[in-house]
Protein backbone atom coordinates (compact mmCIF):
# COMPACT_ATOMS: atom_id res chain seq x y z
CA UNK A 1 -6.35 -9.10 -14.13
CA UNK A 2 -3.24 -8.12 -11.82
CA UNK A 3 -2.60 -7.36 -8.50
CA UNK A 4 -0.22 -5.35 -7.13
CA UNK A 5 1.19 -5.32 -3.76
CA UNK A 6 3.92 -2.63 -2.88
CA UNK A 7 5.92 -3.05 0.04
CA UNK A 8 8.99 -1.31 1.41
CA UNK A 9 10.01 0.89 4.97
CA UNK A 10 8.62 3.80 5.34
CA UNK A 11 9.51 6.40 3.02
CA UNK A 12 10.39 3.85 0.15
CA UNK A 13 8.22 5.42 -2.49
CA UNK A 14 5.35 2.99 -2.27
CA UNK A 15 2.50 5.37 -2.82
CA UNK A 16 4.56 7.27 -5.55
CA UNK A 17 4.51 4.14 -7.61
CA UNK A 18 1.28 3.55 -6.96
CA UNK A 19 0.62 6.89 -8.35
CA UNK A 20 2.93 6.49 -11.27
CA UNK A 21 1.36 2.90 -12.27
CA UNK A 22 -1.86 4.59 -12.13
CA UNK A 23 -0.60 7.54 -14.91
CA UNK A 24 0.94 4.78 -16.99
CA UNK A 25 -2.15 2.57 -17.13
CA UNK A 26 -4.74 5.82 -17.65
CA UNK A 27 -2.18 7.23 -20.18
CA UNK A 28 -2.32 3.15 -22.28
CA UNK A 29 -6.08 3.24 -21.54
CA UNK A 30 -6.48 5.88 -24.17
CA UNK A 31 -4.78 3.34 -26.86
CA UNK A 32 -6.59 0.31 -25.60
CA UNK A 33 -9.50 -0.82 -24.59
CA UNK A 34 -10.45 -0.48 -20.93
CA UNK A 35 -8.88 -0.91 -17.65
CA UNK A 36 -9.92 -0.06 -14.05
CA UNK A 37 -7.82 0.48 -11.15
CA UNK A 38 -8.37 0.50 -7.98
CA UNK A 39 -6.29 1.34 -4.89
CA UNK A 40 -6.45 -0.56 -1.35
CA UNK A 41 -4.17 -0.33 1.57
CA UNK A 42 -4.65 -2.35 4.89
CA UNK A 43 -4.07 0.68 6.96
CA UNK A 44 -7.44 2.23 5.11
CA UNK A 45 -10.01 1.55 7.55
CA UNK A 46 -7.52 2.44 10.83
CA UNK A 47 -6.47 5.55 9.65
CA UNK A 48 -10.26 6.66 8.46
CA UNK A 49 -11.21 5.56 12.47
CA UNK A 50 -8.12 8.36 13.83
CA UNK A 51 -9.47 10.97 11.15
CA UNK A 52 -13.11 10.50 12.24
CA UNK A 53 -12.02 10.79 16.41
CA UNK A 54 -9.66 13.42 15.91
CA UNK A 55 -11.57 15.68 12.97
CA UNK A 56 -8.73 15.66 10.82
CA UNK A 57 -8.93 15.77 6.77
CA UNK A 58 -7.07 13.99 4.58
CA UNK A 59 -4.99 16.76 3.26
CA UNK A 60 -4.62 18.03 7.13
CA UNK A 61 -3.29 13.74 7.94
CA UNK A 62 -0.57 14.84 5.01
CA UNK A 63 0.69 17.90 6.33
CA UNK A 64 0.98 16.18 9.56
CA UNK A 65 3.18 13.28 8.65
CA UNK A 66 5.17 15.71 6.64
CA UNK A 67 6.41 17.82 9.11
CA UNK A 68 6.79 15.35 11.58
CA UNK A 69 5.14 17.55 14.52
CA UNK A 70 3.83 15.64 17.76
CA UNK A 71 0.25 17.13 18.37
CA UNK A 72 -1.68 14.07 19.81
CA UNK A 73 0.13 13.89 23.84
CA UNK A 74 3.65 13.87 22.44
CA UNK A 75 3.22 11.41 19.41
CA UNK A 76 3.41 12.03 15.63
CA UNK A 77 0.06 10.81 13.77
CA UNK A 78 2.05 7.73 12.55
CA UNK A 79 2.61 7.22 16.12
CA UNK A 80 -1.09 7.10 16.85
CA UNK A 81 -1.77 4.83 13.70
CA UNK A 82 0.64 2.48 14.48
CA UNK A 83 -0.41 1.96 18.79
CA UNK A 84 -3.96 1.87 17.57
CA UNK A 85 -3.55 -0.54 15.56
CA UNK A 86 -1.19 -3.08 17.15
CA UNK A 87 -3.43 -2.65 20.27
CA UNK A 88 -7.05 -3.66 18.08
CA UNK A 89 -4.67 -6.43 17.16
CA UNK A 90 -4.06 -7.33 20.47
CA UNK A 91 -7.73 -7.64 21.15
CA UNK A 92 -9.22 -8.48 17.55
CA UNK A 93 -6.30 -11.28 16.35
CA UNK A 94 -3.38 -10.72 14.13
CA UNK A 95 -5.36 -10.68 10.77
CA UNK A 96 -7.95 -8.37 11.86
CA UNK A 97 -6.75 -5.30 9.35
CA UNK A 98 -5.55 -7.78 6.66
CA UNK A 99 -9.17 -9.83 7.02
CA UNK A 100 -10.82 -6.36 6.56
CA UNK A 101 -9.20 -5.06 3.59
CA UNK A 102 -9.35 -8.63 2.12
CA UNK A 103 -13.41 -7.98 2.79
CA UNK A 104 -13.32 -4.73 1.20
CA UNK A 105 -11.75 -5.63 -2.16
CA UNK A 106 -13.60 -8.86 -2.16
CA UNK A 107 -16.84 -6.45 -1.98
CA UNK A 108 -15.84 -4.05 -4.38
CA UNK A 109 -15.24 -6.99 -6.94
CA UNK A 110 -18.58 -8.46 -6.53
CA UNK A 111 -19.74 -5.32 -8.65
CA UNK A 112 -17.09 -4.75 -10.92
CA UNK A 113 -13.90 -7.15 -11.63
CA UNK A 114 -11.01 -4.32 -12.12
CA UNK A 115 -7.90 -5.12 -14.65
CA UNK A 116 -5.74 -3.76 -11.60
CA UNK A 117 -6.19 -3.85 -7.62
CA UNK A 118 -3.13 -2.10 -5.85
CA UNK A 119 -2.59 -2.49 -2.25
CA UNK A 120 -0.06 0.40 -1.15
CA UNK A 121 1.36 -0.75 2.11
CA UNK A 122 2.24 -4.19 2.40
CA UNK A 123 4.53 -5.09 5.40
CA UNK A 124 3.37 -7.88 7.20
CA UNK A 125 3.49 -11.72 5.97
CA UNK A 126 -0.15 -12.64 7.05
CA UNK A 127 -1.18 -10.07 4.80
CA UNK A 128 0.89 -11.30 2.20
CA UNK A 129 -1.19 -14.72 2.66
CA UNK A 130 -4.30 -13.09 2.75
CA UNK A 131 -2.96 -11.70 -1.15
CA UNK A 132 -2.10 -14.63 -2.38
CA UNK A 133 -5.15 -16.64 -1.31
CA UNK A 134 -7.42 -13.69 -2.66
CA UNK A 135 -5.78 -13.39 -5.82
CA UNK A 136 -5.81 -17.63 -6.57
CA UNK A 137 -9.72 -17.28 -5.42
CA UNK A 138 -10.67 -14.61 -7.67
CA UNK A 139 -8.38 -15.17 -11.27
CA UNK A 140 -6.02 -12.05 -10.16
CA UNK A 141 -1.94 -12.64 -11.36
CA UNK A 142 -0.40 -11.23 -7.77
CA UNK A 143 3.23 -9.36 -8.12
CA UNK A 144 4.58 -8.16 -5.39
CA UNK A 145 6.62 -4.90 -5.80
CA UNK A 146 9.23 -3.99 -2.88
CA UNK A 147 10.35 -0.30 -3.15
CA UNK A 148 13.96 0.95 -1.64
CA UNK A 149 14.75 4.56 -2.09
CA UNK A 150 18.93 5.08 -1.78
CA UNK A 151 17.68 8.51 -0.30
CA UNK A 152 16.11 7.65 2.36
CA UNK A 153 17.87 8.22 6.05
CA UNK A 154 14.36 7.92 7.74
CA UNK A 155 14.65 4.67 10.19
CA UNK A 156 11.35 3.72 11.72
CA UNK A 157 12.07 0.19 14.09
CA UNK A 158 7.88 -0.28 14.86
CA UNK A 159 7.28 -4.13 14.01
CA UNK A 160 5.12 -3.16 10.92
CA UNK A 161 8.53 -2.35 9.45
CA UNK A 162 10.13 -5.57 10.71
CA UNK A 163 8.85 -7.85 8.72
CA UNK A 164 9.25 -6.80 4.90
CA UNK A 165 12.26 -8.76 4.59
CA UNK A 166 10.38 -11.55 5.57
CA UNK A 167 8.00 -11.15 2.25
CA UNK A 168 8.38 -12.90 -1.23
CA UNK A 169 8.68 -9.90 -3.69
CA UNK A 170 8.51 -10.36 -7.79
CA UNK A 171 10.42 -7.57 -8.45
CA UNK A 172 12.83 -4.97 -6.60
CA UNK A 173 12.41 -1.31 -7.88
CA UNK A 174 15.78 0.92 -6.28
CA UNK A 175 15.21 4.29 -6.56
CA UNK A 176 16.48 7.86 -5.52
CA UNK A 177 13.46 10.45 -6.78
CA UNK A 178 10.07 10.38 -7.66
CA UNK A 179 10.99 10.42 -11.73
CA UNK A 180 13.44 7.01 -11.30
CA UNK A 181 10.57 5.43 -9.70
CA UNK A 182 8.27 6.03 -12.69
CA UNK A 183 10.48 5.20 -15.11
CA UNK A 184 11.21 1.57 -13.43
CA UNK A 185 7.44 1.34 -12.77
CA UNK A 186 7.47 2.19 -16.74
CA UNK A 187 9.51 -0.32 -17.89
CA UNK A 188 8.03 -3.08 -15.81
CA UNK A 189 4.73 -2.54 -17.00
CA UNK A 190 5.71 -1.99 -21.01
CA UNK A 191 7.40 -5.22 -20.40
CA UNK A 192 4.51 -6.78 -19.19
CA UNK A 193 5.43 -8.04 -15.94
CA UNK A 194 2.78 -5.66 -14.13
């Protein structure tokens, strides 16, 4: 049973190999026996809160981060994501979000024990704790996956992006498009390191 953590800035490619690991696993799943996946990220619960308040859908939260506009008093929705939730940790203690989704996997396990957990957006060290104690508590192999696209221009200085450096990664995936990333998420898991 493996988990994977992606990390990387904003704009790195995490959720696209996320997506591609997903394809290569259902795509082998046909040819063996059976594995589940399952996709967490610690922003989950925060952003569902700002979608609930604000009445926005999921696909209407995409087109907003993708053009970048400032609708909510001058801010961009990644704006809002990222004061909410520095100021709930403010109030609620540092590992409030990673606590949560820690919670949330642990309670989707109790039902079913998935071959593969991914967490998309890891970018704080406390979370990375969080990871590592799950995974040793539960029998999951942890890898942690830290995406850098050559492409991307797209600086973001918000603390959440401050600390990435700061976490252990297994492996290093460099990529310019969406197709590089799926190849090196490819070969990584046909080598069976993921």
């Amino acid at each position: 049973m493996k988990l994977i953590a992606l990390t990387g800035v904003k704009g790195s490619g995490k959720n696209t190999a996320a997506d591609a690991l997903s394809k290569i696993i259902e795509n082998d799943v046909k040819k063996m026996s059976c594995n589940l996946i399952v996709e967490f990220a610690f922003a989950d619960v925060l952003k569902n809160i700002i979608h609930e308040a604000f009445g926005i859908e999921n696909h209407q939260a995409d087109a907003l981060k993708r053009l970048n506009i400032k609708p909510f008093n001058g801010l961009t929705l990644r704006e809002v994501y990222q004061r909410l939730g520095e100021s709930i940790k403010a109030r609620c203690g540092e590992n409030i979000w990673a606590d949560m989704t820690i919670e949330r996997i642990q309670h989707f396990i109790d039902g079913l024990k998935p071959d593969y957990i991914m967490v998309t957006d890891l970018r704080y060290t406390n979370e990375e704790v969080a990871l590592k104690k799950f995974a040793e508590d539960n029998g999951y192999d942890l890898k942690i996956i830290k995406m850098i696209n050559t492409n991307s221009n797209d600086i973001d200085n918000h603390i959440s992006e401050q600390q990435i450096d700061s976490i252990s990664e297994d492996y290093e995936i460099t990529a310019s498009n969406p197709q590089e990333i799926y190849e090196k998420i490819r070969e990584l898991y046909e080598g069976g390191k993921i």
